[in-house]
C-alpha atoms as a PDB file:
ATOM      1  CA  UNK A   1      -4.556  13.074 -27.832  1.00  0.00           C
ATOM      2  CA  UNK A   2      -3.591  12.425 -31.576  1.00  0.00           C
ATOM      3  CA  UNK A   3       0.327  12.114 -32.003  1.00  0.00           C
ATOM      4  CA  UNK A   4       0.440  15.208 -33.425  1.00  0.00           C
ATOM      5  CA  UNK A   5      -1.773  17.392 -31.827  1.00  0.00           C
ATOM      6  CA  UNK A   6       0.706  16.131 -28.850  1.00  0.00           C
ATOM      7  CA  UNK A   7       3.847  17.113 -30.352  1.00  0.00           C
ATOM      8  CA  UNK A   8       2.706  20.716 -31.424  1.00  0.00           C
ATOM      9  CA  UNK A   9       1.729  20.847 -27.687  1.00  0.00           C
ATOM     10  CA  UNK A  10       4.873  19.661 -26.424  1.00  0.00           C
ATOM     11  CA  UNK A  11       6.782  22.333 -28.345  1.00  0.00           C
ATOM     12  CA  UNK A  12       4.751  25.159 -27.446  1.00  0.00           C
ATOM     13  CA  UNK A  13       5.601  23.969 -23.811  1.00  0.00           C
ATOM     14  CA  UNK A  14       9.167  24.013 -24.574  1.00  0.00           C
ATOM     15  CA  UNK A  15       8.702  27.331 -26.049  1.00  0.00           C
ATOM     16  CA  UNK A  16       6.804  28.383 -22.782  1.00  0.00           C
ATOM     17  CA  UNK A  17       9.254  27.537 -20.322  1.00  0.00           C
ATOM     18  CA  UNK A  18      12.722  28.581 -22.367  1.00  0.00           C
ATOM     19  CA  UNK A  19      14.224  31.248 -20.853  1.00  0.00           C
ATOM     20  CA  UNK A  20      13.498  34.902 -21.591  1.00  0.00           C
ATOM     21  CA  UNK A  21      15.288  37.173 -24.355  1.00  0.00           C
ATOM     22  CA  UNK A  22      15.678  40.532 -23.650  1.00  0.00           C
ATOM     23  CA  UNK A  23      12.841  41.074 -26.064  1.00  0.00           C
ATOM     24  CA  UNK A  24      10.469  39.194 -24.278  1.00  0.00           C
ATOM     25  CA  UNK A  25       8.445  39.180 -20.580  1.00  0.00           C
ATOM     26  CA  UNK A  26       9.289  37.510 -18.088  1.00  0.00           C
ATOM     27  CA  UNK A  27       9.305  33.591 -17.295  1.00  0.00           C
ATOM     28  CA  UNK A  28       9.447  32.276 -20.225  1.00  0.00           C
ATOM     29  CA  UNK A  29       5.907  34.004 -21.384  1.00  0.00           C
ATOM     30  CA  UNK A  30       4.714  32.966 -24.995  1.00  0.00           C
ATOM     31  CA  UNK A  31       5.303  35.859 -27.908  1.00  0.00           C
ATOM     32  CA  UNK A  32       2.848  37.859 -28.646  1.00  0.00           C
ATOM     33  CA  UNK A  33       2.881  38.040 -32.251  1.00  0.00           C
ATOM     34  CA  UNK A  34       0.748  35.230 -33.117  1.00  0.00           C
ATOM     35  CA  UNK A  35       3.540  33.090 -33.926  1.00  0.00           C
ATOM     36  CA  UNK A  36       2.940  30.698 -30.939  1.00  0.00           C
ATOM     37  CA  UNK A  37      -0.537  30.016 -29.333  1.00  0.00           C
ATOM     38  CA  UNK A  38      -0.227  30.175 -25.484  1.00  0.00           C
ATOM     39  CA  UNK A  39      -1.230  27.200 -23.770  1.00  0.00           C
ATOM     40  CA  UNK A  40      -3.510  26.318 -20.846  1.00  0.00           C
ATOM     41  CA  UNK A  41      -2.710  24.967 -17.390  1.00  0.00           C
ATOM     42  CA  UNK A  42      -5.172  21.864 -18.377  1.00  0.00           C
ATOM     43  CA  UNK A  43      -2.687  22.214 -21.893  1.00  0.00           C
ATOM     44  CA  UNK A  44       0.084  22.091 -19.881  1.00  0.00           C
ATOM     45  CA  UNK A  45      -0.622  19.082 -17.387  1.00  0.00           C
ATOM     46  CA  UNK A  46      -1.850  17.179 -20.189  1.00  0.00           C
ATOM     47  CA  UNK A  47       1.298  17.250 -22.306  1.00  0.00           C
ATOM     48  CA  UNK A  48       3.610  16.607 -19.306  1.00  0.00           C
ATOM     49  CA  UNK A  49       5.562  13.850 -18.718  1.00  0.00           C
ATOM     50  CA  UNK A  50       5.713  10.492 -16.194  1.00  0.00           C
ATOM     51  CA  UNK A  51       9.195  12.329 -15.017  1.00  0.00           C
ATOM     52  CA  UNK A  52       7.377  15.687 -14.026  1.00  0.00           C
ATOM     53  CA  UNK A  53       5.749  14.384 -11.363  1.00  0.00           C
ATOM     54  CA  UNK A  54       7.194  12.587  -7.915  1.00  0.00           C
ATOM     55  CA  UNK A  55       5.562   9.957  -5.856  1.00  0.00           C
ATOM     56  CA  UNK A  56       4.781  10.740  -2.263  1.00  0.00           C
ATOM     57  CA  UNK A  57       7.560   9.247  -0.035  1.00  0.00           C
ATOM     58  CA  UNK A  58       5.650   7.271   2.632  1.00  0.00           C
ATOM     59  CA  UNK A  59       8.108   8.046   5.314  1.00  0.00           C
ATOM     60  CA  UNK A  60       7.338  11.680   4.633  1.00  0.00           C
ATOM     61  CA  UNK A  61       3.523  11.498   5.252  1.00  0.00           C
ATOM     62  CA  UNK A  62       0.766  11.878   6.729  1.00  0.00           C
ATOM     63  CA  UNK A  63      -2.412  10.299   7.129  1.00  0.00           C
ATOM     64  CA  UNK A  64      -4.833  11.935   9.094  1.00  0.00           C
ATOM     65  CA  UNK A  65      -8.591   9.842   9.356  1.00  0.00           C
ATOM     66  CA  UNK A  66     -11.280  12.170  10.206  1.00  0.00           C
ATOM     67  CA  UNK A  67     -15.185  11.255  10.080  1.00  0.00           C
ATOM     68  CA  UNK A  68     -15.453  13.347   6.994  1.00  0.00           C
ATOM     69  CA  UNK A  69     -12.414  11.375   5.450  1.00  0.00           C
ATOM     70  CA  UNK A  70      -8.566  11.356   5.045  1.00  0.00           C
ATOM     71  CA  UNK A  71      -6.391  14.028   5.050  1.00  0.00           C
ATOM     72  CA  UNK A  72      -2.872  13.479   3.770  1.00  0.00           C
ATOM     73  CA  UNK A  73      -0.160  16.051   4.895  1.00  0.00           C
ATOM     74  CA  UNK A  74       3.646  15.760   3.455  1.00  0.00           C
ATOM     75  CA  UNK A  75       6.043  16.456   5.772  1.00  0.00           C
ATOM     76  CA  UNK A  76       8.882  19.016   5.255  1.00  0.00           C
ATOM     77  CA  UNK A  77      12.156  18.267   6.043  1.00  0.00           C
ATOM     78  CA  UNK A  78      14.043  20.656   4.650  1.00  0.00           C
ATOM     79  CA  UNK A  79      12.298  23.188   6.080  1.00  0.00           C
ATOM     80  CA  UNK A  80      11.681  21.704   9.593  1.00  0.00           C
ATOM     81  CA  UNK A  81      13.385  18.360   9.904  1.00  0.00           C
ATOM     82  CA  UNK A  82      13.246  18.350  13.906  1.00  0.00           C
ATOM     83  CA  UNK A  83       9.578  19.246  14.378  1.00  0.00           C
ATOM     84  CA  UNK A  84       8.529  17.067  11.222  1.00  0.00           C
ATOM     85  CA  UNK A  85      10.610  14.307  12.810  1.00  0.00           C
ATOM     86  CA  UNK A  86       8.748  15.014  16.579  1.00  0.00           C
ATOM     87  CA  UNK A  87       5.730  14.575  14.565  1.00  0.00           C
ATOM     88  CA  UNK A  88       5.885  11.351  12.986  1.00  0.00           C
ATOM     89  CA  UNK A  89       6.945  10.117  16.632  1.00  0.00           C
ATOM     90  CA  UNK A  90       3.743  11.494  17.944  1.00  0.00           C
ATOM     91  CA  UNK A  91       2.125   9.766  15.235  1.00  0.00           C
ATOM     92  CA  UNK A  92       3.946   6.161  15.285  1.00  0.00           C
ATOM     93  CA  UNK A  93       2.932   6.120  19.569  1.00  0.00           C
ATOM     94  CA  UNK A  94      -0.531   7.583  18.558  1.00  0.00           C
ATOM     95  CA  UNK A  95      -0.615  10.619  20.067  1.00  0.00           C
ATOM     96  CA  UNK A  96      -3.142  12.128  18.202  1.00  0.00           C
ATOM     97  CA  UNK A  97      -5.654   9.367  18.063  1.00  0.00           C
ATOM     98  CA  UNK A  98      -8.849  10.253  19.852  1.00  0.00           C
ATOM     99  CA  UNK A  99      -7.687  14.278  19.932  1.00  0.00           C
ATOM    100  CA  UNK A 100     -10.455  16.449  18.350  1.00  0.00           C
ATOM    101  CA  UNK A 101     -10.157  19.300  15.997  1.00  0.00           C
ATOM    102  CA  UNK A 102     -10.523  22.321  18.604  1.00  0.00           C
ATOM    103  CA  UNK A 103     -10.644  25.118  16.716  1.00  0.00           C
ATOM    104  CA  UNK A 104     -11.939  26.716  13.020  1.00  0.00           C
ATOM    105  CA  UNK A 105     -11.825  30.333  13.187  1.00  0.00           C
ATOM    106  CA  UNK A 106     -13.396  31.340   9.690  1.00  0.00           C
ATOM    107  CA  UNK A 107     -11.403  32.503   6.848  1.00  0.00           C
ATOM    108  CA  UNK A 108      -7.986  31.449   9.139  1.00  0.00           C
ATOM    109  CA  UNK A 109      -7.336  28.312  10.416  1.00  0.00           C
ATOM    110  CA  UNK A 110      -8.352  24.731  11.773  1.00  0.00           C
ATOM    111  CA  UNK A 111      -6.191  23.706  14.621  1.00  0.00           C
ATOM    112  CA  UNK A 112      -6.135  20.286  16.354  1.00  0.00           C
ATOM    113  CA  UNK A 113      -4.402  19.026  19.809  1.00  0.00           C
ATOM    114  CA  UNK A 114      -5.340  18.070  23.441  1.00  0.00           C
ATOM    115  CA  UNK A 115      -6.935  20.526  24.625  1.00  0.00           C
ATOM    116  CA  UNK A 116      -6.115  20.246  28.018  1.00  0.00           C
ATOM    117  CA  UNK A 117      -2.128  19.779  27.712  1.00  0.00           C
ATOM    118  CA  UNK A 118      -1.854  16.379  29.687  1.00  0.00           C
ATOM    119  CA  UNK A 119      -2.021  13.812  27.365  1.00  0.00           C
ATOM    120  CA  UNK A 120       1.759  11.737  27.490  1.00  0.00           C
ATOM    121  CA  UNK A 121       3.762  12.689  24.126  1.00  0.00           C
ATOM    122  CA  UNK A 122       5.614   9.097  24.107  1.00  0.00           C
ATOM    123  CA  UNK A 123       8.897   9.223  23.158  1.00  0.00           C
ATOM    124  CA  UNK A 124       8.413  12.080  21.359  1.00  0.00           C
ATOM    125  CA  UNK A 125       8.899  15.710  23.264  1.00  0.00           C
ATOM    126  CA  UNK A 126       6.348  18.309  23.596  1.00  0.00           C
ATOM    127  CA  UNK A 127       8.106  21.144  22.499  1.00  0.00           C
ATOM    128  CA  UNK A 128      11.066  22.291  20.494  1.00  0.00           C
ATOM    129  CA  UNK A 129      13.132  25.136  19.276  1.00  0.00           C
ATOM    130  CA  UNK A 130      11.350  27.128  16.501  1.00  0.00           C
ATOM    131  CA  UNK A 131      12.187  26.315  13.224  1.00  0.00           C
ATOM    132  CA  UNK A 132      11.017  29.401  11.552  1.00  0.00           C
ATOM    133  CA  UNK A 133      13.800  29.789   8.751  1.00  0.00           C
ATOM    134  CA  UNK A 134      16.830  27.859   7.627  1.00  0.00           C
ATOM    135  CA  UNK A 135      20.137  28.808   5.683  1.00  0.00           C
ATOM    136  CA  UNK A 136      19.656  29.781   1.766  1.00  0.00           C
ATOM    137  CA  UNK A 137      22.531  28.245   0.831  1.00  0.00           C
ATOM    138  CA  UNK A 138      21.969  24.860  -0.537  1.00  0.00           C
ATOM    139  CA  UNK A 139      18.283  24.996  -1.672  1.00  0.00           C
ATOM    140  CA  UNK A 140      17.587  25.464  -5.530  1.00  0.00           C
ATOM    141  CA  UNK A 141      14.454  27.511  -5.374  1.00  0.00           C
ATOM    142  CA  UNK A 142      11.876  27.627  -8.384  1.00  0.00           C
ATOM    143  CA  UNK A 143      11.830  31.406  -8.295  1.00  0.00           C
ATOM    144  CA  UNK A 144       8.372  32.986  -9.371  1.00  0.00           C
ATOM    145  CA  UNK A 145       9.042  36.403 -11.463  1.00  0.00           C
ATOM    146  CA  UNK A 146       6.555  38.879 -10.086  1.00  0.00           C
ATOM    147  CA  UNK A 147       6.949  40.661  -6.693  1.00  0.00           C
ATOM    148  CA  UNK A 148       5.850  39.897  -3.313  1.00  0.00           C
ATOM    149  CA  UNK A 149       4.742  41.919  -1.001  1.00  0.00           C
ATOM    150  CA  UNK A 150       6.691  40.327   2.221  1.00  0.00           C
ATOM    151  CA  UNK A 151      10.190  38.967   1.033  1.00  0.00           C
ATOM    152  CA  UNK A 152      12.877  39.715  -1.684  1.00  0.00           C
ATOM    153  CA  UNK A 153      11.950  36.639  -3.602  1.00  0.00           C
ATOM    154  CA  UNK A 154       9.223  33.817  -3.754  1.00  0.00           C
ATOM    155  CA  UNK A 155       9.255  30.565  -5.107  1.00  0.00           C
ATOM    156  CA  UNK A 156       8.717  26.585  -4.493  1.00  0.00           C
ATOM    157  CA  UNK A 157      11.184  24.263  -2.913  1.00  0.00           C
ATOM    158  CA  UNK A 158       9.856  20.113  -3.889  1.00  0.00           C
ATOM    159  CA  UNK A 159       6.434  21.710  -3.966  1.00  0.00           C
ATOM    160  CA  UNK A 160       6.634  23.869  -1.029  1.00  0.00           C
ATOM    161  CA  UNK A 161       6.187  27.544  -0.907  1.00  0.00           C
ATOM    162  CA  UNK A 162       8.998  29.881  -0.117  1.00  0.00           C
ATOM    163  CA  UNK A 163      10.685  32.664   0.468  1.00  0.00           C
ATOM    164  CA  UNK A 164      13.706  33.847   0.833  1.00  0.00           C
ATOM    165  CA  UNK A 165      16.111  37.054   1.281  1.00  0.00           C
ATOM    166  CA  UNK A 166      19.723  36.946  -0.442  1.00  0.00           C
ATOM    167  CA  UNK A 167      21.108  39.293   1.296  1.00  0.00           C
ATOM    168  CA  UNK A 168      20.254  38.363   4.565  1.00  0.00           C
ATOM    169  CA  UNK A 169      21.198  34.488   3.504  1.00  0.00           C
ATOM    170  CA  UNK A 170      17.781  33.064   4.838  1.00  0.00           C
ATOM    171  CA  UNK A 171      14.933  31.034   3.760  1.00  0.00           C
ATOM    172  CA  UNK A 172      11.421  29.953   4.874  1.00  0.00           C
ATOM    173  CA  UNK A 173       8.152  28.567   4.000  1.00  0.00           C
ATOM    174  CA  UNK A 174       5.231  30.579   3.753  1.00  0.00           C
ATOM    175  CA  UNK A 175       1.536  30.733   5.243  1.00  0.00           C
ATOM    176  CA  UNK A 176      -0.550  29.655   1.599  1.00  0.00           C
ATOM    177  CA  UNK A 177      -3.268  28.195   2.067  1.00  0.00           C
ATOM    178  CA  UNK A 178      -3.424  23.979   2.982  1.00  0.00           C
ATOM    179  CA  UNK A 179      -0.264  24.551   4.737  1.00  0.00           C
ATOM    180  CA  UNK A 180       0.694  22.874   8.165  1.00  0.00           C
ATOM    181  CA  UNK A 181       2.764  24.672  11.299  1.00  0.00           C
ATOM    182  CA  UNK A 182       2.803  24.355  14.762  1.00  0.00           C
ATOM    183  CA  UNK A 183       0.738  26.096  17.257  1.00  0.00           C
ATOM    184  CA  UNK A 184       2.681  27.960  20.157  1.00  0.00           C
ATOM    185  CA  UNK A 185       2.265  30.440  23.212  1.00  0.00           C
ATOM    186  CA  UNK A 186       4.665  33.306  23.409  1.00  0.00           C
ATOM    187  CA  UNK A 187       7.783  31.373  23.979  1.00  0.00           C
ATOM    188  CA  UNK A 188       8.950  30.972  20.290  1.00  0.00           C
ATOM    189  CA  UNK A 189      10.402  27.554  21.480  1.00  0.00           C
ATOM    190  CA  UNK A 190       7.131  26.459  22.597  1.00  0.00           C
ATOM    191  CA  UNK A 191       5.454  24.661  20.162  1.00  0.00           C
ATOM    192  CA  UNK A 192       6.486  20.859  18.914  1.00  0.00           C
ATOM    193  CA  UNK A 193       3.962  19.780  16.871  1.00  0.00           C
ATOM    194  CA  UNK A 194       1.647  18.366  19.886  1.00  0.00           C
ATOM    195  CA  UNK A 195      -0.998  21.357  18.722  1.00  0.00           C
ATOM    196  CA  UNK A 196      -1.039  21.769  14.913  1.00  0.00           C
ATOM    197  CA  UNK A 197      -3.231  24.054  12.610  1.00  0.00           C
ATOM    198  CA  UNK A 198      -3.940  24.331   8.684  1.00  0.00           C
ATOM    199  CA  UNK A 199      -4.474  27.078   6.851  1.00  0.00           C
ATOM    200  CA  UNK A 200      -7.986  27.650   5.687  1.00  0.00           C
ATOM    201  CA  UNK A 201      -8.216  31.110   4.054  1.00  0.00           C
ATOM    202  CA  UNK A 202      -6.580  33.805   2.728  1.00  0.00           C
ATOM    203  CA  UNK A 203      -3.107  33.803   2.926  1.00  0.00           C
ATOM    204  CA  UNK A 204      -2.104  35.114   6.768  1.00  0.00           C
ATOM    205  CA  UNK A 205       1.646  35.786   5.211  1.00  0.00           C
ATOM    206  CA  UNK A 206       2.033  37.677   8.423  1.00  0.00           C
ATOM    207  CA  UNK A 207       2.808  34.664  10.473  1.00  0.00           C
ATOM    208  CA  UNK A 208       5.742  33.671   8.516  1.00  0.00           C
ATOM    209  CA  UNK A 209       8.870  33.419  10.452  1.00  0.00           C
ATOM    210  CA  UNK A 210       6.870  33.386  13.866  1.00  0.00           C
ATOM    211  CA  UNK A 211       5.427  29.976  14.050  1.00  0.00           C
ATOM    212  CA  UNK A 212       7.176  26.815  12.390  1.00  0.00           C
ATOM    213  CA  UNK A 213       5.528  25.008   9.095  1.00  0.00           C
ATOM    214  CA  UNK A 214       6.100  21.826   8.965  1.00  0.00           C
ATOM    215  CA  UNK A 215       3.643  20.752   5.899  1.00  0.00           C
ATOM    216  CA  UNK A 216       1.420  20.795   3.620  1.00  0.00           C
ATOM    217  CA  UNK A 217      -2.211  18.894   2.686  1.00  0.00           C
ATOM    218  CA  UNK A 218      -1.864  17.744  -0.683  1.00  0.00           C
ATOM    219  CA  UNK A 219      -5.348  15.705  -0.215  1.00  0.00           C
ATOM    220  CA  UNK A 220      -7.989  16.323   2.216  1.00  0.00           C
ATOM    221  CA  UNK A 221      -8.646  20.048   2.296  1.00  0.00           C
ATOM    222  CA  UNK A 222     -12.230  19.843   1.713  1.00  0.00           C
ATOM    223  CA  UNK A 223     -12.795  17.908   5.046  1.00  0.00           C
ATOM    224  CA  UNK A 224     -11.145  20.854   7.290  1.00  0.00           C
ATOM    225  CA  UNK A 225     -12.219  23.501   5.185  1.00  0.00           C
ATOM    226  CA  UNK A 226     -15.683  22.770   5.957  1.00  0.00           C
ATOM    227  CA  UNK A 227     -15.104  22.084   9.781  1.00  0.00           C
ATOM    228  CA  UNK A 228     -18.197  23.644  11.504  1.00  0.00           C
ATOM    229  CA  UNK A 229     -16.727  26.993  12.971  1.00  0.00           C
ATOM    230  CA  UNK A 230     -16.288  27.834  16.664  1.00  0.00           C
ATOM    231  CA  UNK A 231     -17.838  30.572  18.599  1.00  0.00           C
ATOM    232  CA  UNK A 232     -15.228  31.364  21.312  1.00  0.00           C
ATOM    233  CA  UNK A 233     -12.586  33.340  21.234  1.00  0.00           C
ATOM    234  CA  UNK A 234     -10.501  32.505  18.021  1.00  0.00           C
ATOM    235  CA  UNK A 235     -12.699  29.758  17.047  1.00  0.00           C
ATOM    236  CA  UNK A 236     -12.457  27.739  19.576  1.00  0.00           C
ATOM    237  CA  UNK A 237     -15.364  25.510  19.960  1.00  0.00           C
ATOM    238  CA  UNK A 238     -16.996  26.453  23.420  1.00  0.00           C
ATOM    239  CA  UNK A 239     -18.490  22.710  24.114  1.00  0.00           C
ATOM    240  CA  UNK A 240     -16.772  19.285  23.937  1.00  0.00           C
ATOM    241  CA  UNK A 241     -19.651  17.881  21.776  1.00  0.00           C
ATOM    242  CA  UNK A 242     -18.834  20.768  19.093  1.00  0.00           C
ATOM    243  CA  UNK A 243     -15.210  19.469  18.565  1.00  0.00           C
ATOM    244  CA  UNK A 244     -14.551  16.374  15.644  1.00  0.00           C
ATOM    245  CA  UNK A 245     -12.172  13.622  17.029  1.00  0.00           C
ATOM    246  CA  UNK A 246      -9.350  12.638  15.325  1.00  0.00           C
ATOM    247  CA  UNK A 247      -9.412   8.581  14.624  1.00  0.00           C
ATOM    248  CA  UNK A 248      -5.926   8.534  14.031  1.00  0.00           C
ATOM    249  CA  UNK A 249      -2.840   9.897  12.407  1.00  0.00           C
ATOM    250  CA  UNK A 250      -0.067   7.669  11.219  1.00  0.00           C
ATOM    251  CA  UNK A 251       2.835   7.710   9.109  1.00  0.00           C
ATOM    252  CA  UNK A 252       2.052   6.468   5.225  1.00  0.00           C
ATOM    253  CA  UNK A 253       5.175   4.082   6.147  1.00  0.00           C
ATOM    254  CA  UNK A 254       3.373   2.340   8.697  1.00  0.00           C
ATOM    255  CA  UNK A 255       0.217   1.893   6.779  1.00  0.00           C
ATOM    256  CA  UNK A 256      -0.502  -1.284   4.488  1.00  0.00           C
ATOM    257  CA  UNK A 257       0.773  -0.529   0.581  1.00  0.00           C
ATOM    258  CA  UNK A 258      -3.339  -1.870  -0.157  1.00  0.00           C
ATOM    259  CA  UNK A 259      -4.407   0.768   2.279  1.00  0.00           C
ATOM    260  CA  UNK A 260      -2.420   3.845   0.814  1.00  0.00           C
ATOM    261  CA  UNK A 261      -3.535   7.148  -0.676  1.00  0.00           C
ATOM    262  CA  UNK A 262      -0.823   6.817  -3.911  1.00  0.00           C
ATOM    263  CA  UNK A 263      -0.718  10.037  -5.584  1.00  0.00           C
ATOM    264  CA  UNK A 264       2.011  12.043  -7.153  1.00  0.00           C
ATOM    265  CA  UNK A 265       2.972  15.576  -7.392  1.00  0.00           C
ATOM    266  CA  UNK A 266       4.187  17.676 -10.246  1.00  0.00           C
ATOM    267  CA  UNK A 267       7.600  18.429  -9.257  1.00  0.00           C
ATOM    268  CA  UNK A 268       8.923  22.067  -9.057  1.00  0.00           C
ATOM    269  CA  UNK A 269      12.105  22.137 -10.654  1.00  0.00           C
ATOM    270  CA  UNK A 270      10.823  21.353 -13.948  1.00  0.00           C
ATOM    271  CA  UNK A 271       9.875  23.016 -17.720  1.00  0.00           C
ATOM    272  CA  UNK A 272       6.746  21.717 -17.263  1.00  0.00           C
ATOM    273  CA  UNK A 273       6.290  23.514 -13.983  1.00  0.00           C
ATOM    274  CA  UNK A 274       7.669  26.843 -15.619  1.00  0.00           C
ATOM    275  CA  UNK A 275       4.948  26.727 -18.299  1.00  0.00           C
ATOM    276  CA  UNK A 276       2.206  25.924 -15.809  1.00  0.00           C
ATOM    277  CA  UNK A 277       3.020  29.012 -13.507  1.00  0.00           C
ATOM    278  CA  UNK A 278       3.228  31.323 -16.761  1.00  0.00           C
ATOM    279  CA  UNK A 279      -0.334  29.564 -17.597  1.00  0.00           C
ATOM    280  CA  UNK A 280      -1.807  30.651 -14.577  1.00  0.00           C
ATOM    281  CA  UNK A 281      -0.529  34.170 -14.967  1.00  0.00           C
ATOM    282  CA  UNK A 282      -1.620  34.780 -18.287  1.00  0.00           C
ATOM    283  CA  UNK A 283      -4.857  32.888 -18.191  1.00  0.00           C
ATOM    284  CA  UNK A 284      -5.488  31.903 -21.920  1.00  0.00           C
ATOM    285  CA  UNK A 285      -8.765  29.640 -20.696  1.00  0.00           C
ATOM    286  CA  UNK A 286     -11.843  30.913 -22.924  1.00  0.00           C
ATOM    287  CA  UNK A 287     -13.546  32.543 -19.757  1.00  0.00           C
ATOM    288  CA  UNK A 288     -11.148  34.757 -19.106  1.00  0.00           C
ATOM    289  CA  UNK A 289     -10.797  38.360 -20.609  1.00  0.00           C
ATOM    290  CA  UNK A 290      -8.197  39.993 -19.449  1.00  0.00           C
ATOM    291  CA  UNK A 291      -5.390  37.948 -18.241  1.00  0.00           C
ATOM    292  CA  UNK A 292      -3.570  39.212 -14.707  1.00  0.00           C
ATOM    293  CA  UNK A 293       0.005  39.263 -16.180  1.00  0.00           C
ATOM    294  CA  UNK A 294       0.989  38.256 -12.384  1.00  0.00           C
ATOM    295  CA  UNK A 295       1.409  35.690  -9.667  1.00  0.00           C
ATOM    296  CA  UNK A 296       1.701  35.380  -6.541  1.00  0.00           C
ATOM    297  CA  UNK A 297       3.198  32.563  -4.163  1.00  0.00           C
ATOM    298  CA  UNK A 298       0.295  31.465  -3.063  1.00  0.00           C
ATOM    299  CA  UNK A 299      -2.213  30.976  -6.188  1.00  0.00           C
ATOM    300  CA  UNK A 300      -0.343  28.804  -7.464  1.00  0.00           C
ATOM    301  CA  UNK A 301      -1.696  25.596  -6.590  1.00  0.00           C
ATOM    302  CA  UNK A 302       0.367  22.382  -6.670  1.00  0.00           C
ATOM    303  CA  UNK A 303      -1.114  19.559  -8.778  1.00  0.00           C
ATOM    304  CA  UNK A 304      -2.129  16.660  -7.444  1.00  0.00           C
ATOM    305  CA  UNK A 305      -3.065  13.127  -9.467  1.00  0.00           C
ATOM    306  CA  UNK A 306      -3.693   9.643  -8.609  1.00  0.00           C
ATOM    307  CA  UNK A 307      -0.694   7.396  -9.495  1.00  0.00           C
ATOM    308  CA  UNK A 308      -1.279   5.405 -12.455  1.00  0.00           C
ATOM    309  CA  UNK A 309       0.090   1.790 -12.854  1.00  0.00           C
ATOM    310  CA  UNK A 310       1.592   1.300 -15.956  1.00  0.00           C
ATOM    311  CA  UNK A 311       1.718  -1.719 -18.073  1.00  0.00           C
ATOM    312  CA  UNK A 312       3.583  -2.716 -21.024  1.00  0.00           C
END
């Protein structure tokens, strides 16, 4: 991009993402008296800068080799930092290696585990107490502006989506779709992380605070997405020879630097994230017609790029 084709960019992103007058909409949205041109999310991602985006911390993910090809999960913390913990041990004393993907229920969710419940967790521990919300206070929370149908307020937390309720002091990831929790029977405190699912459709926001999320797929989703779907009961495959093994799962830490996925995520707490949300509300792409004028928690994908090595 010439020099100054990118600095006319760059200051229609800064005009994107200042906060709102009283005379204008919401988030930072671009005037609409001709004086500024709106941008595009491609507009947006291509004027950002190196210090948008964050590296994936190795010790915070997941890689997940399937026949089909990797699947890289990123752990959160935050959210669940005992049952994220429980599963990188099941990963380091590869627990899941040689498990199959047991279940695709269409327009819902893969899910992956022993199927029989035997199989030694290590030193890990096969169940846990739920982790379905955690404390507001403390979290700085990229708050979207439109309303959501399930919780006072909506947002991202280091890429993750959330909720959260101010009056009630609470906070908690939500079901979009790519993201990671742990399966459970009735007993809330019955799940660990030894039977995981992902999220394959639309957005089953009724789940949220009743099973723990743990993660997210930030690479990968279009080998579980297209996971043949089961028959039984919930989409549970009904044969052995239906279900796709798992070659293993391991920690990025504990992989070879030659042998890593390295990619890096826009971060969340940026102007550069502002301007692509109010990009993908007001859709100023040529296709599109008539622009929503909303959001919602889970349409906004994250971005995702390979890491770049720079040299002088």
């Amino acid at each position: 991009m010439p020099l100054t084709a990118r600095i006319a960019t760059l200051l229609a992103l800064l005009a994107l993402a200042a906060p709102p007058t009283p005379r204008n909409t919401a988030f930072g949205a671009a005037p609409t008296d001709g004086s500024q041109k709106a941008l595009t999310t491609e507009q947006v991602l291509a004027a950002s800068a190196p210090s948008d985006w964050r590296p994936l911390d190795p010790h915070n993910t997941l890689y997940m080799e399937l026949p089909g090809g990797r699947v890289v999960i990123e752990l959160s913390s935050q959210f669940a930092p005992h049952t994220s913990a429980n599963v990188a041990a099941l990963a380091a004393g590869k627990y899941y290696d040689g498990l199959p993907i047991e279940r695709a229920q269409d327009n819902y969710v893969v899910e992956w585990g022993d199927p029989t419940g035997k199989k030694p967790v290590g030193n890990a521990q096969r169940t846990l107490a739920a982790e379905f919300e955690r404390p507001l206070r403390g979290l700085s929370i990229t708050k979207l502006p439109d309303p959501d149908t399930y919780a006072p307020e909506v947002g991202f937390v280091d890429g993750f989506p959330v909720a959260a309720d101010p009056q009630l002091g609470r906070a908690w990831l939500v079901h979009c779709y790519g993201m990671v929790g742990a399966g459970r029977d009735s007993d809330v405190d019955s799940g660990g992380g030894a039977e995981l699912y992902v999220v394959i459709g639309q957005a089953p926001r009724h789940l949220d605070r009743n099973v723990t999320l743990l993660g997210r797929v930030v690479a990968g989703m279009s080998v579980l997405s297209v996971m043949p779907r089961g028959n039984g009961a919930l989409g549970f495959y009904e044969h052995p020879e239906e279900r796709t093994p798992i070659r293993s799962v391991r920690l990025a830490a504990d992989v070879p630097a030659s042998e890593r996925s390295e990619l890096e995520v826009l971060r969340t707490d940026t102007a550069t994230f502002a301007a692509y949300v109010e990009a993908r509300r007001n859709r100023h792409d040529a296709w599109f017609k008539v622009p929503a004028g909303r959001i919602d928690v889970c349409n906004v994908p994250i971005p995702v790029r390979p890491i770049t090595r720079r040299t002088r």
